[in-house]
Protein backbone atom coordinates (compact mmCIF):
# COMPACT_ATOMS: atom_id res chain seq x y z
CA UNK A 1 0.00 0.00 0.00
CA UNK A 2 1.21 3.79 -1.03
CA UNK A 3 2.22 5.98 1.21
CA UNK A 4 -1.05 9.04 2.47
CA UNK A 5 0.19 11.97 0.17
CA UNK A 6 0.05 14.77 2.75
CA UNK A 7 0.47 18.85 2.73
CA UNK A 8 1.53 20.95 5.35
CA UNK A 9 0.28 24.65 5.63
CA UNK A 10 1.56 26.82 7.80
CA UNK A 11 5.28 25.20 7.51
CA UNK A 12 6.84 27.75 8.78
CA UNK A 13 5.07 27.77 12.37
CA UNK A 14 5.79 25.69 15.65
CA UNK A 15 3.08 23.85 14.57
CA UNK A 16 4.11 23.27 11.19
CA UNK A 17 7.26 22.28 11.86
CA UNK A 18 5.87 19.44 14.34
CA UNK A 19 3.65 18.52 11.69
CA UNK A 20 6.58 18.00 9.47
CA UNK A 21 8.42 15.81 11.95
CA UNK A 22 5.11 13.78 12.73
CA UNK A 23 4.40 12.80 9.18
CA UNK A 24 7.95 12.14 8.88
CA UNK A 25 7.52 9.52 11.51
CA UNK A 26 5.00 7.90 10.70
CA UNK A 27 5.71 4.93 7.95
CA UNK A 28 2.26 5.65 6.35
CA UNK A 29 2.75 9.30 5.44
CA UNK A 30 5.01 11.12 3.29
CA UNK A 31 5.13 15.04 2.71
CA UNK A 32 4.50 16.15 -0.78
CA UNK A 33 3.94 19.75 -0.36
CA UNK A 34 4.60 22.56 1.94
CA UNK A 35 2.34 25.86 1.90
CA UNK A 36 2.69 29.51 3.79
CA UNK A 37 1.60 32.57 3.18
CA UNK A 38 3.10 34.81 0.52
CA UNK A 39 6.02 37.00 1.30
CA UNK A 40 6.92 34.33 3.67
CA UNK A 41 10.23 34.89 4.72
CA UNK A 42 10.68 30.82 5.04
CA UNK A 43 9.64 30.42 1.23
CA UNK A 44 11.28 28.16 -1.04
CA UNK A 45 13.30 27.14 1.50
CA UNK A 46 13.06 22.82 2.44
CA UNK A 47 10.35 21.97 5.13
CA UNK A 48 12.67 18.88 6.45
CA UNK A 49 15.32 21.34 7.02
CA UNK A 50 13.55 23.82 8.82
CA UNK A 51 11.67 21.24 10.97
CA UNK A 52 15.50 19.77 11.45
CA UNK A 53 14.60 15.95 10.19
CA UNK A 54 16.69 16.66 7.47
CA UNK A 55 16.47 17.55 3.58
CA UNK A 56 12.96 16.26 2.21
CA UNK A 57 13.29 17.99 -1.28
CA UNK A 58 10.22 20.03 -0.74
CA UNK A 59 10.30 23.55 -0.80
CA UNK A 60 7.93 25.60 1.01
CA UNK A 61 5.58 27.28 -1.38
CA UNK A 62 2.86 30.25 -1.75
CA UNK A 63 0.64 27.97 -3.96
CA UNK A 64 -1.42 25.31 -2.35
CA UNK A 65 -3.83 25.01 -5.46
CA UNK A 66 -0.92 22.98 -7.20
CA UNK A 67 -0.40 21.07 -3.86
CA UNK A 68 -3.45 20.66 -3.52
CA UNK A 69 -3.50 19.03 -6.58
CA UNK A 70 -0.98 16.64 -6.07
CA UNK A 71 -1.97 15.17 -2.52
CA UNK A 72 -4.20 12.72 -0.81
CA UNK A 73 -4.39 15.01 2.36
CA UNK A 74 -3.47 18.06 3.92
CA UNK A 75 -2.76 19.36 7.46
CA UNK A 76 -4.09 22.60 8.66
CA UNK A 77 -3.49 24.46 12.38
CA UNK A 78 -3.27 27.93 10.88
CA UNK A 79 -6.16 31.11 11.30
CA UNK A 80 -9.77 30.56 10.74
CA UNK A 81 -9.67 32.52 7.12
CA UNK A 82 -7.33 30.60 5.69
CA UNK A 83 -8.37 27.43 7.21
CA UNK A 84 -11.78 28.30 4.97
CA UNK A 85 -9.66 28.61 1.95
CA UNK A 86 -8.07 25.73 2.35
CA UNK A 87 -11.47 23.86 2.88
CA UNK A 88 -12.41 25.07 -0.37
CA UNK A 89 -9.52 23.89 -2.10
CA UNK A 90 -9.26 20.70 -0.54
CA UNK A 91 -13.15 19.96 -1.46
CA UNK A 92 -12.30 20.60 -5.26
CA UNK A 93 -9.03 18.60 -4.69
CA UNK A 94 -11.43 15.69 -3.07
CA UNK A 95 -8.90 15.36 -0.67
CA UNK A 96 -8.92 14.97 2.86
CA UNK A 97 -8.49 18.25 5.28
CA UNK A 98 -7.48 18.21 8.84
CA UNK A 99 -7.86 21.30 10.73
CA UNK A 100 -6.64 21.90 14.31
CA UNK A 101 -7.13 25.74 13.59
CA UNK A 102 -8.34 27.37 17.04
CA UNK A 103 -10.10 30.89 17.38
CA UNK A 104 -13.42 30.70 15.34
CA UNK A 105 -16.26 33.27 16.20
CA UNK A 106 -19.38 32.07 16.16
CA UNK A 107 -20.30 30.08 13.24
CA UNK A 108 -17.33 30.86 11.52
CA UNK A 109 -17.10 28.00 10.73
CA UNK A 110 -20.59 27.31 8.70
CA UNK A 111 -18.96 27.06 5.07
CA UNK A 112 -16.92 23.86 6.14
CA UNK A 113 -19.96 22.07 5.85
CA UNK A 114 -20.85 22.71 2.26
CA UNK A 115 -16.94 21.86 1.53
CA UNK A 116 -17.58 18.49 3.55
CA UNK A 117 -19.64 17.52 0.64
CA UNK A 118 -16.80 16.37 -1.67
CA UNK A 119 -13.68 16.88 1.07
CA UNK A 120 -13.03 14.66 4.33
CA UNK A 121 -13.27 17.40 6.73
CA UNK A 122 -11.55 16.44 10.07
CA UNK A 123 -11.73 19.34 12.79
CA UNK A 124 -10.99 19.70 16.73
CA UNK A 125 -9.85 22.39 19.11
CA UNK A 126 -7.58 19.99 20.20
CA UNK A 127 -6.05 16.77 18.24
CA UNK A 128 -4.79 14.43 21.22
CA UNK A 129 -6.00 11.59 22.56
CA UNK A 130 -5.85 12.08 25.98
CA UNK A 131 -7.90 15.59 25.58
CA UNK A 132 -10.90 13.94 23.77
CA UNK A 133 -10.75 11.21 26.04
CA UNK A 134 -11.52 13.95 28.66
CA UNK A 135 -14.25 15.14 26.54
CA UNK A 136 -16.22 12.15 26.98
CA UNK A 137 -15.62 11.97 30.22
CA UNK A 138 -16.59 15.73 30.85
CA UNK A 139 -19.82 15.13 29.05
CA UNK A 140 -21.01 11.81 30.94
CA UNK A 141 -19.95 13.66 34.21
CA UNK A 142 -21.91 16.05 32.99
CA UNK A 143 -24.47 14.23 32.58
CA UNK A 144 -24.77 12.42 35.86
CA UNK A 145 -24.45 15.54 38.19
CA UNK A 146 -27.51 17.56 38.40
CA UNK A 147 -27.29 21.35 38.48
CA UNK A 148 -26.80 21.78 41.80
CA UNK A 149 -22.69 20.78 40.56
CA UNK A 150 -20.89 23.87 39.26
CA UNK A 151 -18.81 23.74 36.00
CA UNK A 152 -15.91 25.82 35.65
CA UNK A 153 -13.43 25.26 33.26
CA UNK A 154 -9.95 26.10 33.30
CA UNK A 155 -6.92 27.03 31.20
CA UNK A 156 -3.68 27.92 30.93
CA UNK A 157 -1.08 27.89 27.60
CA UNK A 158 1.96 30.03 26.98
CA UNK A 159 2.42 33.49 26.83
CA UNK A 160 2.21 33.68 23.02
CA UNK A 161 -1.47 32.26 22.70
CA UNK A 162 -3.72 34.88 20.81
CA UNK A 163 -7.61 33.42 20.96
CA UNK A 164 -9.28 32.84 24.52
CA UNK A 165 -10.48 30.73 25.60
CA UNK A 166 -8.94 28.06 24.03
CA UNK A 167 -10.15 25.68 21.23
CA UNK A 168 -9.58 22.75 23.31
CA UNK A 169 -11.68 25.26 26.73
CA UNK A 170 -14.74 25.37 24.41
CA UNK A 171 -14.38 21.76 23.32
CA UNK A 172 -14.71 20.68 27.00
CA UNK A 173 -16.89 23.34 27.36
CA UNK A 174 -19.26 22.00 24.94
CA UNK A 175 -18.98 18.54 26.37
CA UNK A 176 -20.27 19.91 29.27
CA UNK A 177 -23.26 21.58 27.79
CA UNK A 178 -24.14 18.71 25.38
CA UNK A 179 -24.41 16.44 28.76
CA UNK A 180 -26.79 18.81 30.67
CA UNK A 181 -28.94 19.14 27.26
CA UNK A 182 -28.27 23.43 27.49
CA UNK A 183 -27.13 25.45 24.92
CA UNK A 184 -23.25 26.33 25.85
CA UNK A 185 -23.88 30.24 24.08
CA UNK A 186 -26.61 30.80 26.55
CA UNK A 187 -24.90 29.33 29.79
CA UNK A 188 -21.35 30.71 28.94
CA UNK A 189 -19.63 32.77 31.47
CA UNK A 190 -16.24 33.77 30.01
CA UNK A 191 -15.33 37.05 32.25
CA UNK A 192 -16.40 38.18 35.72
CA UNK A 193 -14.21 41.57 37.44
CA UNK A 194 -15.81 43.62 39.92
CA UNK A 195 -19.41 43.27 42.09
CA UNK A 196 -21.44 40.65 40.29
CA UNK A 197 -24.55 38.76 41.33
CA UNK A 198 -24.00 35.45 42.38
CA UNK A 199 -23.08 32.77 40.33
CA UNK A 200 -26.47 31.01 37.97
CA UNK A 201 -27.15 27.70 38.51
CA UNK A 202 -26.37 26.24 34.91
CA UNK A 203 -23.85 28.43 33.77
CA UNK A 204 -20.22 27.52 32.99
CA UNK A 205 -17.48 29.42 33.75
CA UNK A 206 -14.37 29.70 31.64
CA UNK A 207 -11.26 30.67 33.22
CA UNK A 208 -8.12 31.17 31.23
CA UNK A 209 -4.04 31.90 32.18
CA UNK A 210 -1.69 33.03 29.61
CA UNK A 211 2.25 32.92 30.81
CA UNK A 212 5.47 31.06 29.98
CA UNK A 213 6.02 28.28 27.92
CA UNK A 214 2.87 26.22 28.58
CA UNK A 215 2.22 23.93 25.91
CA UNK A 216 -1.44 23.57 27.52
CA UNK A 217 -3.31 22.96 30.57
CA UNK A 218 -6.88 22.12 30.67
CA UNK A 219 -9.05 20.83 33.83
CA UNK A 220 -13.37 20.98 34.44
CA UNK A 221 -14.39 21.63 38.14
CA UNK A 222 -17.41 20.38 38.81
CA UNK A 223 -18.07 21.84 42.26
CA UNK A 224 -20.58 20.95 44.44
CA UNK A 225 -21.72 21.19 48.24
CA UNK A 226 -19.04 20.27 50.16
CA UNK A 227 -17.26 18.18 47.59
CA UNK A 228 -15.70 18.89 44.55
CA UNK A 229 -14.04 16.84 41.23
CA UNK A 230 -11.69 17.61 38.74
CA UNK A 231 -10.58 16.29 35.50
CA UNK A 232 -7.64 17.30 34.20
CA UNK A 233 -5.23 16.99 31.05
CA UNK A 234 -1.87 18.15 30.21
CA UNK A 235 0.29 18.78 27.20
CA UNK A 236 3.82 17.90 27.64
CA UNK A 237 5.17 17.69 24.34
CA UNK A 238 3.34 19.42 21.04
CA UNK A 239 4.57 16.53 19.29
CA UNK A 240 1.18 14.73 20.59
CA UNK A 241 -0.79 17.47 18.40
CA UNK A 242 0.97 16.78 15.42
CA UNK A 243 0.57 13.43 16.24
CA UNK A 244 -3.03 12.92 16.62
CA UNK A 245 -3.41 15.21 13.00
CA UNK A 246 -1.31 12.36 11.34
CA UNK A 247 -3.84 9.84 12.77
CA UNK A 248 -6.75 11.75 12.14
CA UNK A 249 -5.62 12.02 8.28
CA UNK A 250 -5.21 8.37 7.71
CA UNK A 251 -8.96 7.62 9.27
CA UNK A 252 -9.80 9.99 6.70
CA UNK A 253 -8.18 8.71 3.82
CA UNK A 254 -10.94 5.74 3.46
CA UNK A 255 -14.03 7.11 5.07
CA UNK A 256 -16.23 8.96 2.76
CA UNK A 257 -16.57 12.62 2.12
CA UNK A 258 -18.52 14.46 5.42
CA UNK A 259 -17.76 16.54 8.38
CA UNK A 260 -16.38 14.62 11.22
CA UNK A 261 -14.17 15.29 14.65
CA UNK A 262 -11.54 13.50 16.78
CA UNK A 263 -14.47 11.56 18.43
CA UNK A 264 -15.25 9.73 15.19
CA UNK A 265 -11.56 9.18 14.55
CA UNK A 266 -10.98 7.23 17.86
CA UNK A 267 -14.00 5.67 17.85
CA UNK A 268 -15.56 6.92 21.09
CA UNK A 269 -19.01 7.41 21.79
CA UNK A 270 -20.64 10.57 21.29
């Protein structure tokens, strides 16, 4: 069997440069192509090289329509606009499209849909095992505790993080709403400073830390009277990102064309 003919965008990044080494890794994959933005000062330079796993022979380009093209997948943890681009190229490529892009605004994200009808459109806030193994568990907790059990959720990543909360926050976030039955928009506390009422029964709180070189810390505190639990998950390597994209992309390559998430990739129960 061939080796999964996979693209990289955003090459240049952390992230694209553990995407790089993760295909690399991985005996099923192979890089083909290697996309960033133009005027990129990484451009045309090789993406094995500037991941450090050595010369591939691909040079980063501006033009993913010929990559595109040429590949069975690509890889995607860039911006929300150009994660929609690529969605539309990769549904007239037929091709499957991973995103672990973070930062959407509410329903943003809408047009992947109509691109999941000819693309294999893979997409989490978060791409690791472990953290969508905590989603399932966040949403049966969720499930069994009645109201009277307060949800906060917590996070912390490194100093450079731009969107907040985090992808991976409202994933576990969402969890949490889908096992109460409420809708997470209405029940969503994301700031409180100052006097404030007291806290709703229902809502849940997101808390979020920015400092250092946290790769990412996520935990849901369900709170009640005079006990309290916590589940928690932590990043210790990025690698496990990259990781879980490469995984996600070979599920892919042989399901049909549709809109699916981590969940569906590792099989556990929604």
């Amino acid at each position: 069997m061939r080796q999964m003919r996979l693209v990289v965008v955003g090459a240049g990044g952390r992230m694209g440069r553990a995407l790089t080494r993760a295909v690399t890794e991985n005996a099923g994959t192979e890089i083909v192509a290697a996309v960033e933005r133009e005027g990129a000062e990484v451009l045309g330079r090789d993406v094995g090289d500037l991941a450090g796993v050595g010369t591939l022979d691909v040079p980063v380009t501006d033009d993913p329509l010929t990559a595109f093209a040429n590949a069975d997948g690509v890889l995607d943890f860039t911006a929300p606009a150009a994660s929609l681009w690529f969605a539309e190229l990769a549904a007239q490529a037929r091709i499957v499209h991973v995103i672990g892009t973070t930062g959407w605004a509410e329903g943003e994200d809408e047009p992947l849909q109509a691109a999941a009808r000819h693309a294999r459109i893979i997409k989490s806030g978060n791409m690791s095992l472990g953290v969508n193994l905590l989603a399932n568990l966040v949403r049966r907790a969720a499930a069994a505790l009645d109201a009277d059990f307060d949800i906060e959720v917590l996070e912390m990543h490194h100093r450079h993080k731009v969107d907040a909360p985090s992808g991976t926050a409202l994933l576990l976030g969402q969890s949490a709403a889908d096992g109460r039955g409420i809708d997470l928009q209405a029940h969503s506390v994301r700031s409180r400073d100052g006097i404030m009422d007291p806290r709703k029964t229902g809502d849940i709180g997101f808390a979020t830390l920015r400092g250092g070189s946290v790769i990412g810390e996520h935990s849901v505190i369900f709170a009640g009277e005079g006990e309290r639990i916590e589940l928690t998950h932590r990043a210790e390597d990025r690698q496990l990102f990259a990781r879980g994209a490469v995984k996600a992309a070979l599920w892919g390559f042989d399901q049909k064309p549709g809109f699916y998430s981590m969940a569906d990739v590792l099989g556990l129960e929604n």
